[in-house]
PDB file of N, CA and C in Angstrom:
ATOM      1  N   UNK A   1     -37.066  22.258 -50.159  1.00  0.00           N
ATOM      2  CA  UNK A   1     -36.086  21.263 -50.533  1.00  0.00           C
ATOM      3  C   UNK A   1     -35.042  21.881 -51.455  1.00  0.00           C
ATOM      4  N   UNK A   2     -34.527  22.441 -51.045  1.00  0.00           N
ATOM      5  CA  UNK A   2     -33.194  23.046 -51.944  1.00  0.00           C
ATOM      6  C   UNK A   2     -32.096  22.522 -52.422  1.00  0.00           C
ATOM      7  N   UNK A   3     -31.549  22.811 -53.373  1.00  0.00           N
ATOM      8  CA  UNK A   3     -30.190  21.769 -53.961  1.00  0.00           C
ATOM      9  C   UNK A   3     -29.256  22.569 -54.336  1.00  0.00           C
ATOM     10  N   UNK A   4     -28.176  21.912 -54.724  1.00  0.00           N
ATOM     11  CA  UNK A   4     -26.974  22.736 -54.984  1.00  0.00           C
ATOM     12  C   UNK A   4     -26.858  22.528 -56.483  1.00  0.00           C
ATOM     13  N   UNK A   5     -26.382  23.392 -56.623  1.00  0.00           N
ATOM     14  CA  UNK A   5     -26.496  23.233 -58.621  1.00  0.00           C
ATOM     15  C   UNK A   5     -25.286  23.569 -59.240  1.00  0.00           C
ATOM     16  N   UNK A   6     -24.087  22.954 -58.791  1.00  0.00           N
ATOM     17  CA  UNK A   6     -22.839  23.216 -59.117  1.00  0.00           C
ATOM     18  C   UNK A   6     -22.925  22.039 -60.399  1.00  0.00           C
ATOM     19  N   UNK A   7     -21.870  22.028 -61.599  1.00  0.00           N
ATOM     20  CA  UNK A   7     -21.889  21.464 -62.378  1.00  0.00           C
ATOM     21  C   UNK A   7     -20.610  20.195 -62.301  1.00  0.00           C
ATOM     22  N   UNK A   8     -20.118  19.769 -60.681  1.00  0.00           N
ATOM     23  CA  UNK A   8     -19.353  19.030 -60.501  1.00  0.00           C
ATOM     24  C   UNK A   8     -19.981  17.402 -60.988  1.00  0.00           C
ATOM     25  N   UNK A   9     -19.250  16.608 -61.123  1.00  0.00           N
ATOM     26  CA  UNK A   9     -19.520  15.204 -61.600  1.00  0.00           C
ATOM     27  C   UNK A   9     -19.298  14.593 -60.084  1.00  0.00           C
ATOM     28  N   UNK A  10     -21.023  13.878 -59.398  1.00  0.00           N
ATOM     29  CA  UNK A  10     -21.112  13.063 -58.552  1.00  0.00           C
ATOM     30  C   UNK A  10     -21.406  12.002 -58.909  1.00  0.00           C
ATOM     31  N   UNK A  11     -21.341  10.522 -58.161  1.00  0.00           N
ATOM     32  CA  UNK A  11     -22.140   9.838 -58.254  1.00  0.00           C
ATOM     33  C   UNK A  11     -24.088   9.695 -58.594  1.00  0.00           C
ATOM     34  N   UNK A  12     -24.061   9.350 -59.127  1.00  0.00           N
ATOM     35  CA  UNK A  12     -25.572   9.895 -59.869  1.00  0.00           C
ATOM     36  C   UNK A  12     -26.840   8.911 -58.912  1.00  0.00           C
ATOM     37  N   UNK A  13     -27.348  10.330 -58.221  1.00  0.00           N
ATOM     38  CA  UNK A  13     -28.380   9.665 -56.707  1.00  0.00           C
ATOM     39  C   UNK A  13     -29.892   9.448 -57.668  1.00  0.00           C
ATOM     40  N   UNK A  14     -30.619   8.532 -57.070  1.00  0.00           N
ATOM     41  CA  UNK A  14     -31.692   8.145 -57.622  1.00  0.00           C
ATOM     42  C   UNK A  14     -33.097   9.523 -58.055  1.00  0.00           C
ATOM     43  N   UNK A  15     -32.310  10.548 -56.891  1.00  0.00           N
ATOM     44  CA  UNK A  15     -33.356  11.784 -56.661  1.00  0.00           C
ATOM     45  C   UNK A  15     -33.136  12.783 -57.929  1.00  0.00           C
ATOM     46  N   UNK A  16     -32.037  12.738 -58.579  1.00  0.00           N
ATOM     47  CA  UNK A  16     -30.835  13.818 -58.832  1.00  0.00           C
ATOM     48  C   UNK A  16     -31.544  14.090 -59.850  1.00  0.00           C
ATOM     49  N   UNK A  17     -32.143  14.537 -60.659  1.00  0.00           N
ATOM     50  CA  UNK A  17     -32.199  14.934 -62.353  1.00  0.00           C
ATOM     51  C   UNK A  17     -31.091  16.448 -63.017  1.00  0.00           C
ATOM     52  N   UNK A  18     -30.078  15.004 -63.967  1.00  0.00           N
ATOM     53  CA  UNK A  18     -29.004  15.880 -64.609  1.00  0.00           C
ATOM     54  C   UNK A  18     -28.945  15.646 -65.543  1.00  0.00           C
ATOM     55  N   UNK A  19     -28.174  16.872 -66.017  1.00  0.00           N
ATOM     56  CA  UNK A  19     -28.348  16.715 -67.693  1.00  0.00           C
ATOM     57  C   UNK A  19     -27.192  15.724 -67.811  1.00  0.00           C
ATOM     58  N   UNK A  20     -27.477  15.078 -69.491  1.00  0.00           N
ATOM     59  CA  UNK A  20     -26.918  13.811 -69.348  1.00  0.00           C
ATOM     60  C   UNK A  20     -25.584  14.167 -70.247  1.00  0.00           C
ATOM     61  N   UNK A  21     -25.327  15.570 -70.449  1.00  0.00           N
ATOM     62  CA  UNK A  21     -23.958  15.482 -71.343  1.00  0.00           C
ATOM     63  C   UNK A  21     -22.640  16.202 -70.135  1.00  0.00           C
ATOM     64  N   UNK A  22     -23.262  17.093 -69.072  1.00  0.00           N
ATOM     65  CA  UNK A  22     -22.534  17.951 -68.335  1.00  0.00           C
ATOM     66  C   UNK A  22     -22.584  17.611 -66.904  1.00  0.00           C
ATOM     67  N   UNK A  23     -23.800  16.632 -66.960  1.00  0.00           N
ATOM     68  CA  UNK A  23     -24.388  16.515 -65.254  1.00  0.00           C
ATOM     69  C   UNK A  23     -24.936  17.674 -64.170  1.00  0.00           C
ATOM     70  N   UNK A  24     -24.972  18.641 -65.446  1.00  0.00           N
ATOM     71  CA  UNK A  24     -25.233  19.992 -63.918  1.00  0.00           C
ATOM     72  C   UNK A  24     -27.023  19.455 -63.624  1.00  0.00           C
ATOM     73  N   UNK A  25     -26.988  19.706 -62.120  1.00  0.00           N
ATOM     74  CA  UNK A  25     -28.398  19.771 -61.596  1.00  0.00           C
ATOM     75  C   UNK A  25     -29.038  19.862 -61.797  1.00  0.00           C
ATOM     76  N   UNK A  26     -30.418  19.241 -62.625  1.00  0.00           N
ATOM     77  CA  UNK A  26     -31.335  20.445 -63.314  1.00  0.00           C
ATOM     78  C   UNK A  26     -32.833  20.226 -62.411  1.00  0.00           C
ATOM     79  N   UNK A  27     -32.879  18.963 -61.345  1.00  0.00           N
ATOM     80  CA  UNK A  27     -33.894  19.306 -60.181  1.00  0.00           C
ATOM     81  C   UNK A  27     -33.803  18.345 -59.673  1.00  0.00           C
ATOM     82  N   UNK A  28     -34.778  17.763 -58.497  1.00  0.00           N
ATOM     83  CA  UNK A  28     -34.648  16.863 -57.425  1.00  0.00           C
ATOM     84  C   UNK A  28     -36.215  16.142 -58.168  1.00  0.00           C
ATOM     85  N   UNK A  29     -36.279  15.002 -57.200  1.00  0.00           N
ATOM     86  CA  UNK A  29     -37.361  14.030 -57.797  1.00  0.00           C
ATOM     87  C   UNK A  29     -37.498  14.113 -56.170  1.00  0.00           C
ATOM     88  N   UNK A  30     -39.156  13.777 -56.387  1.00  0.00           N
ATOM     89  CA  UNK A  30     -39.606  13.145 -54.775  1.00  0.00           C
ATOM     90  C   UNK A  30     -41.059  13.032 -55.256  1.00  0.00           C
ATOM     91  N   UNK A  31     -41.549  12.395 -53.785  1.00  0.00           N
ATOM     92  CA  UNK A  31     -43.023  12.144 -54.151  1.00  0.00           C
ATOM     93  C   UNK A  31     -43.811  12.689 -54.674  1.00  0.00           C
ATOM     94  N   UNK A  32     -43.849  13.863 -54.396  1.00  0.00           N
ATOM     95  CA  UNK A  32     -45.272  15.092 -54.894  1.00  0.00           C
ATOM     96  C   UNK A  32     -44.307  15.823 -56.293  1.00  0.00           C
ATOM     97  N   UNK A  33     -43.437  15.553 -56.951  1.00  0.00           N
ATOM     98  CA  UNK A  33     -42.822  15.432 -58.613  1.00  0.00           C
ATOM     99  C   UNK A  33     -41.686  15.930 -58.470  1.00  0.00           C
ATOM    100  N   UNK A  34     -41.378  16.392 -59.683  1.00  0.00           N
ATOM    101  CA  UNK A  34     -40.221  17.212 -59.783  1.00  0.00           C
ATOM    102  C   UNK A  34     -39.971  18.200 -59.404  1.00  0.00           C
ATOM    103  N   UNK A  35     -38.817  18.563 -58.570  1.00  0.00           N
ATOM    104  CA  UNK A  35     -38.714  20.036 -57.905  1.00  0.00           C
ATOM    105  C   UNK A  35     -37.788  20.629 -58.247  1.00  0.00           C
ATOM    106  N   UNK A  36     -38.022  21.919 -59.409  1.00  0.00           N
ATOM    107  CA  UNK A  36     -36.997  22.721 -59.800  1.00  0.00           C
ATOM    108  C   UNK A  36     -36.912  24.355 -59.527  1.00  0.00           C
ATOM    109  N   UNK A  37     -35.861  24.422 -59.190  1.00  0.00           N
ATOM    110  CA  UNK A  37     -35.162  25.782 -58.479  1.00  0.00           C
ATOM    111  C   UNK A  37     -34.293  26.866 -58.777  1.00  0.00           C
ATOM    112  N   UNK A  38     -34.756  27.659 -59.270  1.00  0.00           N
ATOM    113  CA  UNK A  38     -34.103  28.522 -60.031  1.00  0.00           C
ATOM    114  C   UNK A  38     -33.143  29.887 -59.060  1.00  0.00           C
ATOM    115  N   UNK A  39     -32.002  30.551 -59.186  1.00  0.00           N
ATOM    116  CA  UNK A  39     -31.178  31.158 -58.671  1.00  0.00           C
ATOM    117  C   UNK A  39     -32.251  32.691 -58.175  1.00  0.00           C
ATOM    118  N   UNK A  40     -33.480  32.763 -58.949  1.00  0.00           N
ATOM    119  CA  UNK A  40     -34.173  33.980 -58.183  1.00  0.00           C
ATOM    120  C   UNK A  40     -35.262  34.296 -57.644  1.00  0.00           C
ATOM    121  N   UNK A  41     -34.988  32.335 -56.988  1.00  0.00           N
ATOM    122  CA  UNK A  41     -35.885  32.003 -56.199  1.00  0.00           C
ATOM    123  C   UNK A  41     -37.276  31.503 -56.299  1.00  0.00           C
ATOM    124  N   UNK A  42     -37.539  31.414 -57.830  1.00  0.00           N
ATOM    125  CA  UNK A  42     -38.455  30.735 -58.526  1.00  0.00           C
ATOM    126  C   UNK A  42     -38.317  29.264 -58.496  1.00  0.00           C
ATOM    127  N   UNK A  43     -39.808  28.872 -57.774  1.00  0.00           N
ATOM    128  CA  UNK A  43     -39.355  27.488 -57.486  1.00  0.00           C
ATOM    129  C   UNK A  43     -40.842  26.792 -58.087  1.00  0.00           C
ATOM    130  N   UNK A  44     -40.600  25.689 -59.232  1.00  0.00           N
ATOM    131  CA  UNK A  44     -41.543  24.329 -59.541  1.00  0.00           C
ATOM    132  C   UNK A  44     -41.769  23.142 -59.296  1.00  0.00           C
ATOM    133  N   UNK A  45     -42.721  22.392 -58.656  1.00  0.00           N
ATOM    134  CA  UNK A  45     -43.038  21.461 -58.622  1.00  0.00           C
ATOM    135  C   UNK A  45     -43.903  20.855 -59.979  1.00  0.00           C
ATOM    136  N   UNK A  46     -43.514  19.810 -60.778  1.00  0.00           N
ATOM    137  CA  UNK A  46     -43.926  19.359 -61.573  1.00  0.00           C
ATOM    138  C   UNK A  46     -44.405  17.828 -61.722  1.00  0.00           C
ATOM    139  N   UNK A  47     -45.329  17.289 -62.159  1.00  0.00           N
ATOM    140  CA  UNK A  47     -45.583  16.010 -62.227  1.00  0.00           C
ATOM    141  C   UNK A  47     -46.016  15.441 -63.288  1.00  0.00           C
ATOM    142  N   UNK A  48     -45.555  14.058 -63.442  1.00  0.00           N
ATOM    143  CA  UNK A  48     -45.163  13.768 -64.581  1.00  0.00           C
ATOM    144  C   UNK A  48     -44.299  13.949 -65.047  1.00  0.00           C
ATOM    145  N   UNK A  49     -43.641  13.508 -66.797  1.00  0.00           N
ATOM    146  CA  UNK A  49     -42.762  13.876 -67.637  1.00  0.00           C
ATOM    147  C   UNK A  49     -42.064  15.262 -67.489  1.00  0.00           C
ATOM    148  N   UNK A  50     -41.084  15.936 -68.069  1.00  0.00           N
ATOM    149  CA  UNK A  50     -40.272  17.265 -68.088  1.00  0.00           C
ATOM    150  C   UNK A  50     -39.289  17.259 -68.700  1.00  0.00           C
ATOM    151  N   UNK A  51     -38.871  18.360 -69.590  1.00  0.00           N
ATOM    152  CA  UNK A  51     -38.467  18.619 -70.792  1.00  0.00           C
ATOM    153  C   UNK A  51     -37.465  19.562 -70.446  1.00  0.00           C
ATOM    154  N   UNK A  52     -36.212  20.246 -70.953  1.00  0.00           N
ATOM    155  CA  UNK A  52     -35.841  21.435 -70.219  1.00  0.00           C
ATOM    156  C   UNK A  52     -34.211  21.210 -70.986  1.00  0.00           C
ATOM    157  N   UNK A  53     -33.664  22.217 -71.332  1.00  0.00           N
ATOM    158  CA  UNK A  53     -32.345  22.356 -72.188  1.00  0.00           C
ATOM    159  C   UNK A  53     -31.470  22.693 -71.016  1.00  0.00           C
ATOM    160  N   UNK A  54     -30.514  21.841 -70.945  1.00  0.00           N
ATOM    161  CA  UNK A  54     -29.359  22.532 -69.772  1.00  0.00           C
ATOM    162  C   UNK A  54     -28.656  24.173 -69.976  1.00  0.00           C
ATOM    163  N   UNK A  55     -28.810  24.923 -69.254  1.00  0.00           N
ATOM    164  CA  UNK A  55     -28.540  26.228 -69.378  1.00  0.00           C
ATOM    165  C   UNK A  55     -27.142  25.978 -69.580  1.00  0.00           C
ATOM    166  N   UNK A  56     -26.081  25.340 -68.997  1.00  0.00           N
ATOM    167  CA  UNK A  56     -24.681  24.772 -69.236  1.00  0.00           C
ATOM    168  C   UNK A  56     -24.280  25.102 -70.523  1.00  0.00           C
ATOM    169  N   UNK A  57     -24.607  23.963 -71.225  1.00  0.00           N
ATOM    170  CA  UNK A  57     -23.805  23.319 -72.143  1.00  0.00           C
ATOM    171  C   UNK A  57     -25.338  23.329 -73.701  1.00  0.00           C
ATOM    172  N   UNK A  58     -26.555  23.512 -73.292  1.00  0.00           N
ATOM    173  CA  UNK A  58     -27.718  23.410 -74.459  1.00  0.00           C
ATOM    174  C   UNK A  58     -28.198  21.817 -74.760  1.00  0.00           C
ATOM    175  N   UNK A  59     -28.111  21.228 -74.039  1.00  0.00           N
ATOM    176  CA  UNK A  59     -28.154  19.801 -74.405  1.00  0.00           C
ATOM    177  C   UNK A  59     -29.928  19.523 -73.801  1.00  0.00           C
ATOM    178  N   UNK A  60     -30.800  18.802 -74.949  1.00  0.00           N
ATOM    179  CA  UNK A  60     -32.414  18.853 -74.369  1.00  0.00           C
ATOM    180  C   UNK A  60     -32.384  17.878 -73.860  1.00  0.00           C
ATOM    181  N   UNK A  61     -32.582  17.539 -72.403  1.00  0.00           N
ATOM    182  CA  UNK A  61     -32.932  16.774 -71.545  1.00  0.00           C
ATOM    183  C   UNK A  61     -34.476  15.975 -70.842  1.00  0.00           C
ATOM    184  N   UNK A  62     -34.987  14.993 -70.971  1.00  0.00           N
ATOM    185  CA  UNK A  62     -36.116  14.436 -70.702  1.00  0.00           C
ATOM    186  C   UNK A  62     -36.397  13.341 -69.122  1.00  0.00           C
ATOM    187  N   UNK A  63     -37.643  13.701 -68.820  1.00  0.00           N
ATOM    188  CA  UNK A  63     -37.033  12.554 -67.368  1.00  0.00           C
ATOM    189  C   UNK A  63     -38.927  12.141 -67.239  1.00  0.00           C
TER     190      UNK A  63
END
């Protein structure tokens, strides 16, 4: 499940988890948790809560 992680301002999708000062991407939501994707191909599935500072802008983000 891959995403695009440009730091453009979309409409904000129910799946989307963004940081809440810059909006850049910071993972997708779906059934089996959070799915985050990193540029070297390091990829997490997480469940439950998640914590994580936008690489952007430094802003600590919670979901």
């Amino acid at each position: 499940m891959p995403f695009n992680s440009n730091n453009t301002h979309r409409t904000q999708n129910d799946h989307d988890w963004r940081c809440s000062k810059c909006f850049k991407l910071l993972g997708r939501r779906g059934r089996a948790g959070i799915h985050i994707q990193f540029a070297r191909g390091h990829q997490y599935i997480l469940s439950g809560t998640a914590s994580a500072v936008c690489r952007s802008c430094g802003t600590l983000n919670e979901t």
